[in-house]
PDB file of N, CA and C in Angstrom:
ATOM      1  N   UNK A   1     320.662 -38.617 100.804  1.00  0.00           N
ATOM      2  CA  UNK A   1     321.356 -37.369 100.556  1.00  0.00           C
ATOM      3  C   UNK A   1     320.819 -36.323 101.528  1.00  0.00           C
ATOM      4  N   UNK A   2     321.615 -35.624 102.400  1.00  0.00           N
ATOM      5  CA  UNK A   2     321.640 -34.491 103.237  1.00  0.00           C
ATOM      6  C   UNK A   2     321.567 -33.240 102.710  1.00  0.00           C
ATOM      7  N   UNK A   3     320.866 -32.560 102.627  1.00  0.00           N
ATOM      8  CA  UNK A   3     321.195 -30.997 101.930  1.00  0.00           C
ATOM      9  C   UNK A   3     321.510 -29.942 102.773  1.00  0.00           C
ATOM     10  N   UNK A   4     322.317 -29.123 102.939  1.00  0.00           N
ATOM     11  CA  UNK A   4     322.608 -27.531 103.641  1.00  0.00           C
ATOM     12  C   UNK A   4     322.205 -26.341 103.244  1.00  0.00           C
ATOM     13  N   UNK A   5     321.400 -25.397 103.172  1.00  0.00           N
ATOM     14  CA  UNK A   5     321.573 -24.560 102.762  1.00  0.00           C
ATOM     15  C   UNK A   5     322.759 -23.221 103.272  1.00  0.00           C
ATOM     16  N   UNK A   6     323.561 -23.160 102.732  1.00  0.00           N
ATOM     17  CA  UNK A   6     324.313 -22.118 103.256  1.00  0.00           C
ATOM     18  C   UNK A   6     324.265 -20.566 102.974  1.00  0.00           C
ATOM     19  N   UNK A   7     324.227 -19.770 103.482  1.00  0.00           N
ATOM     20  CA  UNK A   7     324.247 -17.961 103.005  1.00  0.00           C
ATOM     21  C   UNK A   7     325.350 -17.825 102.989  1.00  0.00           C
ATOM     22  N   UNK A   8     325.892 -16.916 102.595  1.00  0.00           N
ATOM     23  CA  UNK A   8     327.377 -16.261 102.530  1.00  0.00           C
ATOM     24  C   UNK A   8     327.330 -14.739 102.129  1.00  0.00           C
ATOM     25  N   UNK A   9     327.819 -14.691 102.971  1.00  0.00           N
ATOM     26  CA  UNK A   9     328.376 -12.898 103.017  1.00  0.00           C
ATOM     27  C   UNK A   9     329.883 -12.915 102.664  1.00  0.00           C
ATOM     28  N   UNK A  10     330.324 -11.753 101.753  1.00  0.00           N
ATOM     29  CA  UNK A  10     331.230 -12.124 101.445  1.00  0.00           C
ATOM     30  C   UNK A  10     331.291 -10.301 100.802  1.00  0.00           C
ATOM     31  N   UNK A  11     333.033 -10.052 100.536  1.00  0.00           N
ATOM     32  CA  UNK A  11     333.352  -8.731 100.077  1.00  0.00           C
ATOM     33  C   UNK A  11     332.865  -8.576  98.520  1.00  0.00           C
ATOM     34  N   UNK A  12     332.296  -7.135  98.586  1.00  0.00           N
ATOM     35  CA  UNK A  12     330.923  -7.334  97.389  1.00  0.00           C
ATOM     36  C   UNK A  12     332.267  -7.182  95.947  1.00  0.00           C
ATOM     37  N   UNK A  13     333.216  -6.606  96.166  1.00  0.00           N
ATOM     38  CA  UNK A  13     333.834  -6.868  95.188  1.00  0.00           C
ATOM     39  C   UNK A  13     334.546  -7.793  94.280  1.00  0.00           C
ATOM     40  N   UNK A  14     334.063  -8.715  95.635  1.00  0.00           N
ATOM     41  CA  UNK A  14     334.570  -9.969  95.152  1.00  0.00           C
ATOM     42  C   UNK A  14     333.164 -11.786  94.528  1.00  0.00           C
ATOM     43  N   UNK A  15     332.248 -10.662  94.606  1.00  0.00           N
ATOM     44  CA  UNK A  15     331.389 -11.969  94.370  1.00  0.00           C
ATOM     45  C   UNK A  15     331.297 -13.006  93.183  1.00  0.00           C
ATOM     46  N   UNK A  16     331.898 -12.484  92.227  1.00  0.00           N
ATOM     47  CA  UNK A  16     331.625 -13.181  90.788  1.00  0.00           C
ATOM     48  C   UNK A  16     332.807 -14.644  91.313  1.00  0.00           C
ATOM     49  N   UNK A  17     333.936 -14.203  91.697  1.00  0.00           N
ATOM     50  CA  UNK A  17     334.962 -14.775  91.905  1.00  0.00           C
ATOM     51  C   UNK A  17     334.619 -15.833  93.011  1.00  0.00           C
ATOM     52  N   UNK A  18     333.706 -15.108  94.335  1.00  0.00           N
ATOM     53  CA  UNK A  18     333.674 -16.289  95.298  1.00  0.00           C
ATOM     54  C   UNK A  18     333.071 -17.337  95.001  1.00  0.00           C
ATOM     55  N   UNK A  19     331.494 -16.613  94.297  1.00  0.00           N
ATOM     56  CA  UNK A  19     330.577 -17.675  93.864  1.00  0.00           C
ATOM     57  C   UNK A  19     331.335 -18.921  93.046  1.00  0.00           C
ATOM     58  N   UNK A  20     332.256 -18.511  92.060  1.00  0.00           N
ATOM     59  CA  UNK A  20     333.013 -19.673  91.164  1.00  0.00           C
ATOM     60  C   UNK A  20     333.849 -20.383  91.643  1.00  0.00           C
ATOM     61  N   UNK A  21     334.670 -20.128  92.955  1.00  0.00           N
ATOM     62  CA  UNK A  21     335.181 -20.826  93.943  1.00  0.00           C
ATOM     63  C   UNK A  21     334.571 -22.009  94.824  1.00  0.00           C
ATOM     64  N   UNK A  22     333.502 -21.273  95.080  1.00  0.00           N
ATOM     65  CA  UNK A  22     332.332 -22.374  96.192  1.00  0.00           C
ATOM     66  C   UNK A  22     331.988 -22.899  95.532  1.00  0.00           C
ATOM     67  N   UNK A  23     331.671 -22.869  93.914  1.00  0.00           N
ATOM     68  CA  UNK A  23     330.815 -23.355  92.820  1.00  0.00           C
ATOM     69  C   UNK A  23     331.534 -25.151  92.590  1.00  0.00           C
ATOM     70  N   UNK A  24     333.089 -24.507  92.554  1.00  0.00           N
ATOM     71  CA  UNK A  24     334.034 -25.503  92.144  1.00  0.00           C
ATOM     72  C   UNK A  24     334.254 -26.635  93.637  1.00  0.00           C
ATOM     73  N   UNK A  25     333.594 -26.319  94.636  1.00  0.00           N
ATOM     74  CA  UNK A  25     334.007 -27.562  95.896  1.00  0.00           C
ATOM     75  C   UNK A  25     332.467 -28.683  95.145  1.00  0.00           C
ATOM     76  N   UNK A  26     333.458 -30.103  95.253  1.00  0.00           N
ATOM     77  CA  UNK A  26     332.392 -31.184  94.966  1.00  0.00           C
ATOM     78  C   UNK A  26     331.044 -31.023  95.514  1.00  0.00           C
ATOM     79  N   UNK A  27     331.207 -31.270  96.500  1.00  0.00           N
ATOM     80  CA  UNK A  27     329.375 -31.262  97.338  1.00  0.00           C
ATOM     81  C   UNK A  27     328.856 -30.149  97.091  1.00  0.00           C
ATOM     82  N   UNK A  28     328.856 -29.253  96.913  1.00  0.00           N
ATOM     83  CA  UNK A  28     327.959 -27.616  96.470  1.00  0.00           C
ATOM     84  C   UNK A  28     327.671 -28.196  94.776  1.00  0.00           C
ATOM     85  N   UNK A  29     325.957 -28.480  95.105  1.00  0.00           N
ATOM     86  CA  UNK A  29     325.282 -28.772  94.058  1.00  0.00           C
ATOM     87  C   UNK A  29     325.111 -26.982  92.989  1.00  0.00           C
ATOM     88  N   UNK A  30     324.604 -26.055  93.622  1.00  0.00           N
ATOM     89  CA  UNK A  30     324.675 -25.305  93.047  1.00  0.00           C
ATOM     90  C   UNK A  30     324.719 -24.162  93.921  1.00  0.00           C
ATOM     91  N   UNK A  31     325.066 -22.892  93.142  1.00  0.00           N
ATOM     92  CA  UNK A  31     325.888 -21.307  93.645  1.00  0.00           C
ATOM     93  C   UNK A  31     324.186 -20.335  93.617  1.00  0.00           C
ATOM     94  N   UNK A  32     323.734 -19.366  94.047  1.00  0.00           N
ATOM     95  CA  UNK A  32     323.159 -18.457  93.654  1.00  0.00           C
ATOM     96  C   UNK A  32     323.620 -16.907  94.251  1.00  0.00           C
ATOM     97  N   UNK A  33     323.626 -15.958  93.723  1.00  0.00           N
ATOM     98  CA  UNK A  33     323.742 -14.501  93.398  1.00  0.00           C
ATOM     99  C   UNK A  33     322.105 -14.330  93.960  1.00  0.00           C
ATOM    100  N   UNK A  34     322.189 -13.736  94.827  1.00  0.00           N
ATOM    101  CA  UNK A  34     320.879 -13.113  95.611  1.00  0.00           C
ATOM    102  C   UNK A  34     320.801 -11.762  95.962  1.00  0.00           C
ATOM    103  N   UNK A  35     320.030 -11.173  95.997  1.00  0.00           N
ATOM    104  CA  UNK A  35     319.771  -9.984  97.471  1.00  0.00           C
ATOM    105  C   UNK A  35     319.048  -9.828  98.327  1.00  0.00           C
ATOM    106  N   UNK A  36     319.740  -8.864  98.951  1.00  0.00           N
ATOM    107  CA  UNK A  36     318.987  -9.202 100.388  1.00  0.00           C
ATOM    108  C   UNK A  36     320.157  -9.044 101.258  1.00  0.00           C
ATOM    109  N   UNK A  37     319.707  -9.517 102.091  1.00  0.00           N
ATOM    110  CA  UNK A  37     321.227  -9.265 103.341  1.00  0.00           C
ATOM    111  C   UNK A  37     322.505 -10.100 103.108  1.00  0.00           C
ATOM    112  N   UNK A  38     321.981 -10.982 102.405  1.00  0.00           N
ATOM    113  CA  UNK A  38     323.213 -12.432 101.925  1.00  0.00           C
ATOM    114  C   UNK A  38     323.408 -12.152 100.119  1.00  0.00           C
ATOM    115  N   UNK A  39     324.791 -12.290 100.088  1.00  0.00           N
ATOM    116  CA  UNK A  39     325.310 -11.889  98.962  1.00  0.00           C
ATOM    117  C   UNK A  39     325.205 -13.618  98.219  1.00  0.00           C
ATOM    118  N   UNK A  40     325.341 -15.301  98.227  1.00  0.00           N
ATOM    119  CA  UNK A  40     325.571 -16.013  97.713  1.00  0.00           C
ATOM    120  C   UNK A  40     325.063 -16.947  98.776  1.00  0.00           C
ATOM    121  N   UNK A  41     323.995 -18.227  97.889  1.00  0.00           N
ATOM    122  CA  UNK A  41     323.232 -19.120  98.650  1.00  0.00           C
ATOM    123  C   UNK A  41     324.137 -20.097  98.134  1.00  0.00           C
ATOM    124  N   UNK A  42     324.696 -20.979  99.094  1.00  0.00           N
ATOM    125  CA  UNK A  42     325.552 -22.653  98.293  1.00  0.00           C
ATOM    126  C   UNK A  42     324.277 -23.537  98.740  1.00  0.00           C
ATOM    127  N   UNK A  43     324.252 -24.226  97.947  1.00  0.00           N
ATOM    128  CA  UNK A  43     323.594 -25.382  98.259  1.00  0.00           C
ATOM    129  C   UNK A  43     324.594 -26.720  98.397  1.00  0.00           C
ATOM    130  N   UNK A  44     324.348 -27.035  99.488  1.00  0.00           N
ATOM    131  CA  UNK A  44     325.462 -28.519  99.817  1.00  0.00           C
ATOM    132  C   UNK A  44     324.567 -29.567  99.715  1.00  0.00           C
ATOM    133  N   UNK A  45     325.108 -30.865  99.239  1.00  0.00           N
ATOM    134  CA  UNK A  45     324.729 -31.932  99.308  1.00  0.00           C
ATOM    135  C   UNK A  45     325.782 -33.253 100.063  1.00  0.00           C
ATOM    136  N   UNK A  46     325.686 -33.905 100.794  1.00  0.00           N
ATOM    137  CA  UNK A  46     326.317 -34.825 101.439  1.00  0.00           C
ATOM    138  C   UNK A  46     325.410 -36.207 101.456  1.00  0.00           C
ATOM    139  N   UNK A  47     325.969 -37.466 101.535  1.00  0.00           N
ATOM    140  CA  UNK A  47     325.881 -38.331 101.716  1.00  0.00           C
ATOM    141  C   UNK A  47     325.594 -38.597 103.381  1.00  0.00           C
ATOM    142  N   UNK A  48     326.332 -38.046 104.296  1.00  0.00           N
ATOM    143  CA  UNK A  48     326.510 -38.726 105.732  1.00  0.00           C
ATOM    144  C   UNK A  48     326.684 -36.917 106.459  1.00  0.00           C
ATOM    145  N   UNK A  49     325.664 -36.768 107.397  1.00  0.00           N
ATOM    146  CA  UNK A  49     326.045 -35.671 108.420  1.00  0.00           C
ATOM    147  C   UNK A  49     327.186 -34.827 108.822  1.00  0.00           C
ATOM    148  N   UNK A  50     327.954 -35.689 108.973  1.00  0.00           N
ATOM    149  CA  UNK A  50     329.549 -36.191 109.686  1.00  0.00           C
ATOM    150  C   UNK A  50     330.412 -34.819 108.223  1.00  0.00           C
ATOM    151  N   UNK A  51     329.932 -35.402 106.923  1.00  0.00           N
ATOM    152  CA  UNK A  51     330.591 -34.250 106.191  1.00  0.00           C
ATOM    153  C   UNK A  51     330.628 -33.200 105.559  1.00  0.00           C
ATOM    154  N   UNK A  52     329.462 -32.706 106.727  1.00  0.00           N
ATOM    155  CA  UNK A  52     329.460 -31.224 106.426  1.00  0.00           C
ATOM    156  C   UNK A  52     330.535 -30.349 107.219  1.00  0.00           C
ATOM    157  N   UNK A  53     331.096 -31.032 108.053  1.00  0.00           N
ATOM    158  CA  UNK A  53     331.946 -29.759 108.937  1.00  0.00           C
ATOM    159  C   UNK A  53     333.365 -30.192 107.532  1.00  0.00           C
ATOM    160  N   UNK A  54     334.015 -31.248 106.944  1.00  0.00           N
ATOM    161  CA  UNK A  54     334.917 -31.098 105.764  1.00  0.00           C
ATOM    162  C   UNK A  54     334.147 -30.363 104.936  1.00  0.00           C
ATOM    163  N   UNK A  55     333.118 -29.958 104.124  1.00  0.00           N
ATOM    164  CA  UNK A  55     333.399 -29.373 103.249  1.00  0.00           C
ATOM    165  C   UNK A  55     332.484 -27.561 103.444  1.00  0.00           C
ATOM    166  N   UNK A  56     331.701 -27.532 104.620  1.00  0.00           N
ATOM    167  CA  UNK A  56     331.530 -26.088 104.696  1.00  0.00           C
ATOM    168  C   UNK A  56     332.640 -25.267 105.868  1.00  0.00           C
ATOM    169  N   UNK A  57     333.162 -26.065 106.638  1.00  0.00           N
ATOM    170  CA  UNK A  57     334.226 -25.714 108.089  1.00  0.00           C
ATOM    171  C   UNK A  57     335.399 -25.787 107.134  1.00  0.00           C
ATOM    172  N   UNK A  58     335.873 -26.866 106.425  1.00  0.00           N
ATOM    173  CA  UNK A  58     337.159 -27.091 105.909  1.00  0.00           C
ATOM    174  C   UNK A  58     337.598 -26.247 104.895  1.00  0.00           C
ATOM    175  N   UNK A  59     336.341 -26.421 103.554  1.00  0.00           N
ATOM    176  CA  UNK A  59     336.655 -26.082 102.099  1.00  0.00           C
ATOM    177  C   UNK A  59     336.074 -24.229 102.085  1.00  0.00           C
ATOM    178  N   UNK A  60     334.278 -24.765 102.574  1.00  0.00           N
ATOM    179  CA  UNK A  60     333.757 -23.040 101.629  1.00  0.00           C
ATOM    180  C   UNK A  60     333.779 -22.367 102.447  1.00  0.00           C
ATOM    181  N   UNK A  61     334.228 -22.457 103.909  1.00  0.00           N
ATOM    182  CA  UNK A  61     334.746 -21.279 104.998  1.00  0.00           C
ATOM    183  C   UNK A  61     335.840 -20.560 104.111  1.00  0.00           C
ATOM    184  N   UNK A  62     336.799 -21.493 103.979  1.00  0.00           N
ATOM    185  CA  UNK A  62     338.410 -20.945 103.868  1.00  0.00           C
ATOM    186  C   UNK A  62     338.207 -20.487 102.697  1.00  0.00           C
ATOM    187  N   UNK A  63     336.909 -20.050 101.273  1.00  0.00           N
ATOM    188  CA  UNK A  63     337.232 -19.683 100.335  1.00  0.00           C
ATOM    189  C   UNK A  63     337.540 -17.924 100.230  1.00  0.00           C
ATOM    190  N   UNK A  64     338.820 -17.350  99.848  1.00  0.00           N
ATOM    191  CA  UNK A  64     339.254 -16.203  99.742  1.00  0.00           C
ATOM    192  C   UNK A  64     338.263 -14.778  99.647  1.00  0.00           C
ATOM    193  N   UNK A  65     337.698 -14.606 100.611  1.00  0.00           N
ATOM    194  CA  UNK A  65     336.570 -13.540  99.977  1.00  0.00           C
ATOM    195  C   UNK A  65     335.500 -13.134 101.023  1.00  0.00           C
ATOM    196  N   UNK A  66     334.990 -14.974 102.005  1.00  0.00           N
ATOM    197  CA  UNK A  66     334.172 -14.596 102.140  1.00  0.00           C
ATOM    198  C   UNK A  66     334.363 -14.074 103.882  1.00  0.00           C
ATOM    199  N   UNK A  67     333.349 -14.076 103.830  1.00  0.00           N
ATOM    200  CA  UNK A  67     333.004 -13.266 105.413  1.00  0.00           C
ATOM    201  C   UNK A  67     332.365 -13.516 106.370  1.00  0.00           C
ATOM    202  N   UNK A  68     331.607 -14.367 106.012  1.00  0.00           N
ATOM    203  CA  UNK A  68     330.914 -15.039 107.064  1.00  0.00           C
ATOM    204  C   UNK A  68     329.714 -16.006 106.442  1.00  0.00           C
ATOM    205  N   UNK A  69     329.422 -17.236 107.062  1.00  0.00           N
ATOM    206  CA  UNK A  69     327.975 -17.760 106.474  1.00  0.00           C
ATOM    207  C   UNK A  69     327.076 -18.191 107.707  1.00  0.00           C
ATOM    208  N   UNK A  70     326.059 -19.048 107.014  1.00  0.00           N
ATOM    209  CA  UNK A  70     324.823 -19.351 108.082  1.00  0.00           C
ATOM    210  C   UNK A  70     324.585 -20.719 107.754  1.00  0.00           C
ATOM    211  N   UNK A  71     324.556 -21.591 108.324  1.00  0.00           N
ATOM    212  CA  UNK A  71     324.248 -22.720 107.170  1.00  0.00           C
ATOM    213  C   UNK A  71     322.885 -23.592 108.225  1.00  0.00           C
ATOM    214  N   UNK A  72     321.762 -23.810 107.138  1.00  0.00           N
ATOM    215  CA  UNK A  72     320.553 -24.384 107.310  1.00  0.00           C
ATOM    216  C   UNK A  72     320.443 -25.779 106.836  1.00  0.00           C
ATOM    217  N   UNK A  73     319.933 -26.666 107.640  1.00  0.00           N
ATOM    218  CA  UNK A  73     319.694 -28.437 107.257  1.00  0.00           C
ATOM    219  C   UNK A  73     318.610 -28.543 106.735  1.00  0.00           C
ATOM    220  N   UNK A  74     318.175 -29.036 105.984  1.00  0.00           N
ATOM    221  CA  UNK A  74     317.273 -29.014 105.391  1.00  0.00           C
ATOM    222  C   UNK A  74     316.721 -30.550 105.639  1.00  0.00           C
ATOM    223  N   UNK A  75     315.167 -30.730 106.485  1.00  0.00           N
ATOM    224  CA  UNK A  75     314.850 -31.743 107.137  1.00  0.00           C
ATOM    225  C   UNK A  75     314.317 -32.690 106.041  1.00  0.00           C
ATOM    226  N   UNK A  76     313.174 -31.888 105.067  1.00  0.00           N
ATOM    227  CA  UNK A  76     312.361 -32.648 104.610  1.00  0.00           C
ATOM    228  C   UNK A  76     312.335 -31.486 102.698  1.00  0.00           C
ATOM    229  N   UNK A  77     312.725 -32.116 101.665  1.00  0.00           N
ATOM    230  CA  UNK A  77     312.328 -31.621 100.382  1.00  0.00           C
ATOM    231  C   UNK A  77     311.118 -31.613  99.941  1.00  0.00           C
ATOM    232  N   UNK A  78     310.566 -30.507  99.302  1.00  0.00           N
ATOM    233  CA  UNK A  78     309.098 -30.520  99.079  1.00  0.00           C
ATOM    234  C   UNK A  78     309.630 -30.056  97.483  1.00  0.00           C
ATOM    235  N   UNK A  79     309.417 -30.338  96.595  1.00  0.00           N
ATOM    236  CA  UNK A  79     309.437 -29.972  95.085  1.00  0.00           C
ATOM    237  C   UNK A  79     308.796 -30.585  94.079  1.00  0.00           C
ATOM    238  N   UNK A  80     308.033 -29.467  92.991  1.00  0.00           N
ATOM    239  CA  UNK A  80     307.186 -29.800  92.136  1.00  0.00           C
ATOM    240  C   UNK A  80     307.891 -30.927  91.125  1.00  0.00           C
ATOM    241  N   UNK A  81     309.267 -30.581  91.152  1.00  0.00           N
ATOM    242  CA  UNK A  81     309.953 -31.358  90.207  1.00  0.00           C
ATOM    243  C   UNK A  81     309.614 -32.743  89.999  1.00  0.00           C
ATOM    244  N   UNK A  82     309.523 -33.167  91.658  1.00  0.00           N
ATOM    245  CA  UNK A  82     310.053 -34.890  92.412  1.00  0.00           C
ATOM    246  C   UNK A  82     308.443 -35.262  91.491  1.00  0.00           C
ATOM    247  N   UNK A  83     307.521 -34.217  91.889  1.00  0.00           N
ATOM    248  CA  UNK A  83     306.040 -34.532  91.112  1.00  0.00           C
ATOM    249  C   UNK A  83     306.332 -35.263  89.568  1.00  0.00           C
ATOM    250  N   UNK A  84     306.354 -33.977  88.733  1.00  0.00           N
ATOM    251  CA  UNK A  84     306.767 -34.105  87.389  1.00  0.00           C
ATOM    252  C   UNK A  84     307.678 -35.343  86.909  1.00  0.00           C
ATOM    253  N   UNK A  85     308.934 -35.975  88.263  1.00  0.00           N
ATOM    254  CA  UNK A  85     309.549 -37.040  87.618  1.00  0.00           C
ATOM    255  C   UNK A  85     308.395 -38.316  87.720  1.00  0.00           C
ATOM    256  N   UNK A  86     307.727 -38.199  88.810  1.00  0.00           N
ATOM    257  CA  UNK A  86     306.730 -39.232  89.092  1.00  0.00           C
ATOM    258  C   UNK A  86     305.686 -39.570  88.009  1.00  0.00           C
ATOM    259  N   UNK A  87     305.207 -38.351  87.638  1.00  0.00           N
ATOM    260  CA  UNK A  87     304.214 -38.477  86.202  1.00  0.00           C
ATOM    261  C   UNK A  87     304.450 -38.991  85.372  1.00  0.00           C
ATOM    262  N   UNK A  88     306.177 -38.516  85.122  1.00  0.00           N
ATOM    263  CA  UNK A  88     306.587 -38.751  83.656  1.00  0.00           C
ATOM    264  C   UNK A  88     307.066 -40.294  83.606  1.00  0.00           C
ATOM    265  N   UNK A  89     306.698 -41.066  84.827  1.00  0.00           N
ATOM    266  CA  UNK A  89     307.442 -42.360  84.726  1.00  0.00           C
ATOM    267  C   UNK A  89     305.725 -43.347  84.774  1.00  0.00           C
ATOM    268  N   UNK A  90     304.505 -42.576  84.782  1.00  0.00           N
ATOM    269  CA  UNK A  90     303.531 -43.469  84.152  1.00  0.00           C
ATOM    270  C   UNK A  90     302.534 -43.618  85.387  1.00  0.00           C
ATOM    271  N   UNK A  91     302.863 -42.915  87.132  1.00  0.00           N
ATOM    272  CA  UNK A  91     302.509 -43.088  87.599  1.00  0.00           C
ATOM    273  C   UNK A  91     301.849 -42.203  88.061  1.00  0.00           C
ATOM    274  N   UNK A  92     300.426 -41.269  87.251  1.00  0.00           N
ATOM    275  CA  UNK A  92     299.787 -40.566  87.267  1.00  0.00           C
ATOM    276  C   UNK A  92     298.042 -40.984  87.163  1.00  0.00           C
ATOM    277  N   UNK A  93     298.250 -42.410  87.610  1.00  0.00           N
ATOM    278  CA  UNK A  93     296.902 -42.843  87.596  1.00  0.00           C
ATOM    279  C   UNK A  93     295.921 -42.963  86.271  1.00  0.00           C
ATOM    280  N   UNK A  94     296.228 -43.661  85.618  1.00  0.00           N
ATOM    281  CA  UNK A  94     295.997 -44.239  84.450  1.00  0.00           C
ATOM    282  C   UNK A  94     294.478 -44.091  84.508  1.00  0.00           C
TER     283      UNK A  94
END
């Protein structure tokens, strides 16, 4: 699995609405409401490289609202979580 991070700028009157738009394309694991210079972080997930230009060029470009994005690859995941699933499956060194 490939991850993207994408920013999105987008018309502020319209954020509740964009976020639930981008929310609703398959590969966007999840939406966030931020501040800062970027109004909405998508997080993409893909299977194969190749389909990120269908669903951030094709789908969450063209969603009604926004204005522009940035989108970041994400090389390597570092999360406490991946830890916690590891523990909880017994492999915490007995």
């Amino acid at each position: 699995m490939i991850t993207a991070i994408v920013m999105i700028s987008c018309e502020v009157d319209r954020i509740p609405e964009v976020a639930e738009a981008v929310a609703d394309i398959p590969a966007v694991s999840e939406v966030y409401s931020v501040t800062g210079d970027t109004d909405l972080i998508a997080m993409v997930r893909v299977k194969a490289h190749e389909e990120f230009a269908d669903v951030i060029a094709d789908q969450l470009n063209k969603v009604e609202g926004i204005v522009g994005t940035s989108t970041h690859i994400a090389f390597r995941t570092y999360s406490s979580h991946d830890l916690e699933a590891a523990f909880s499956l017994g492999l915490e060194g007995d």
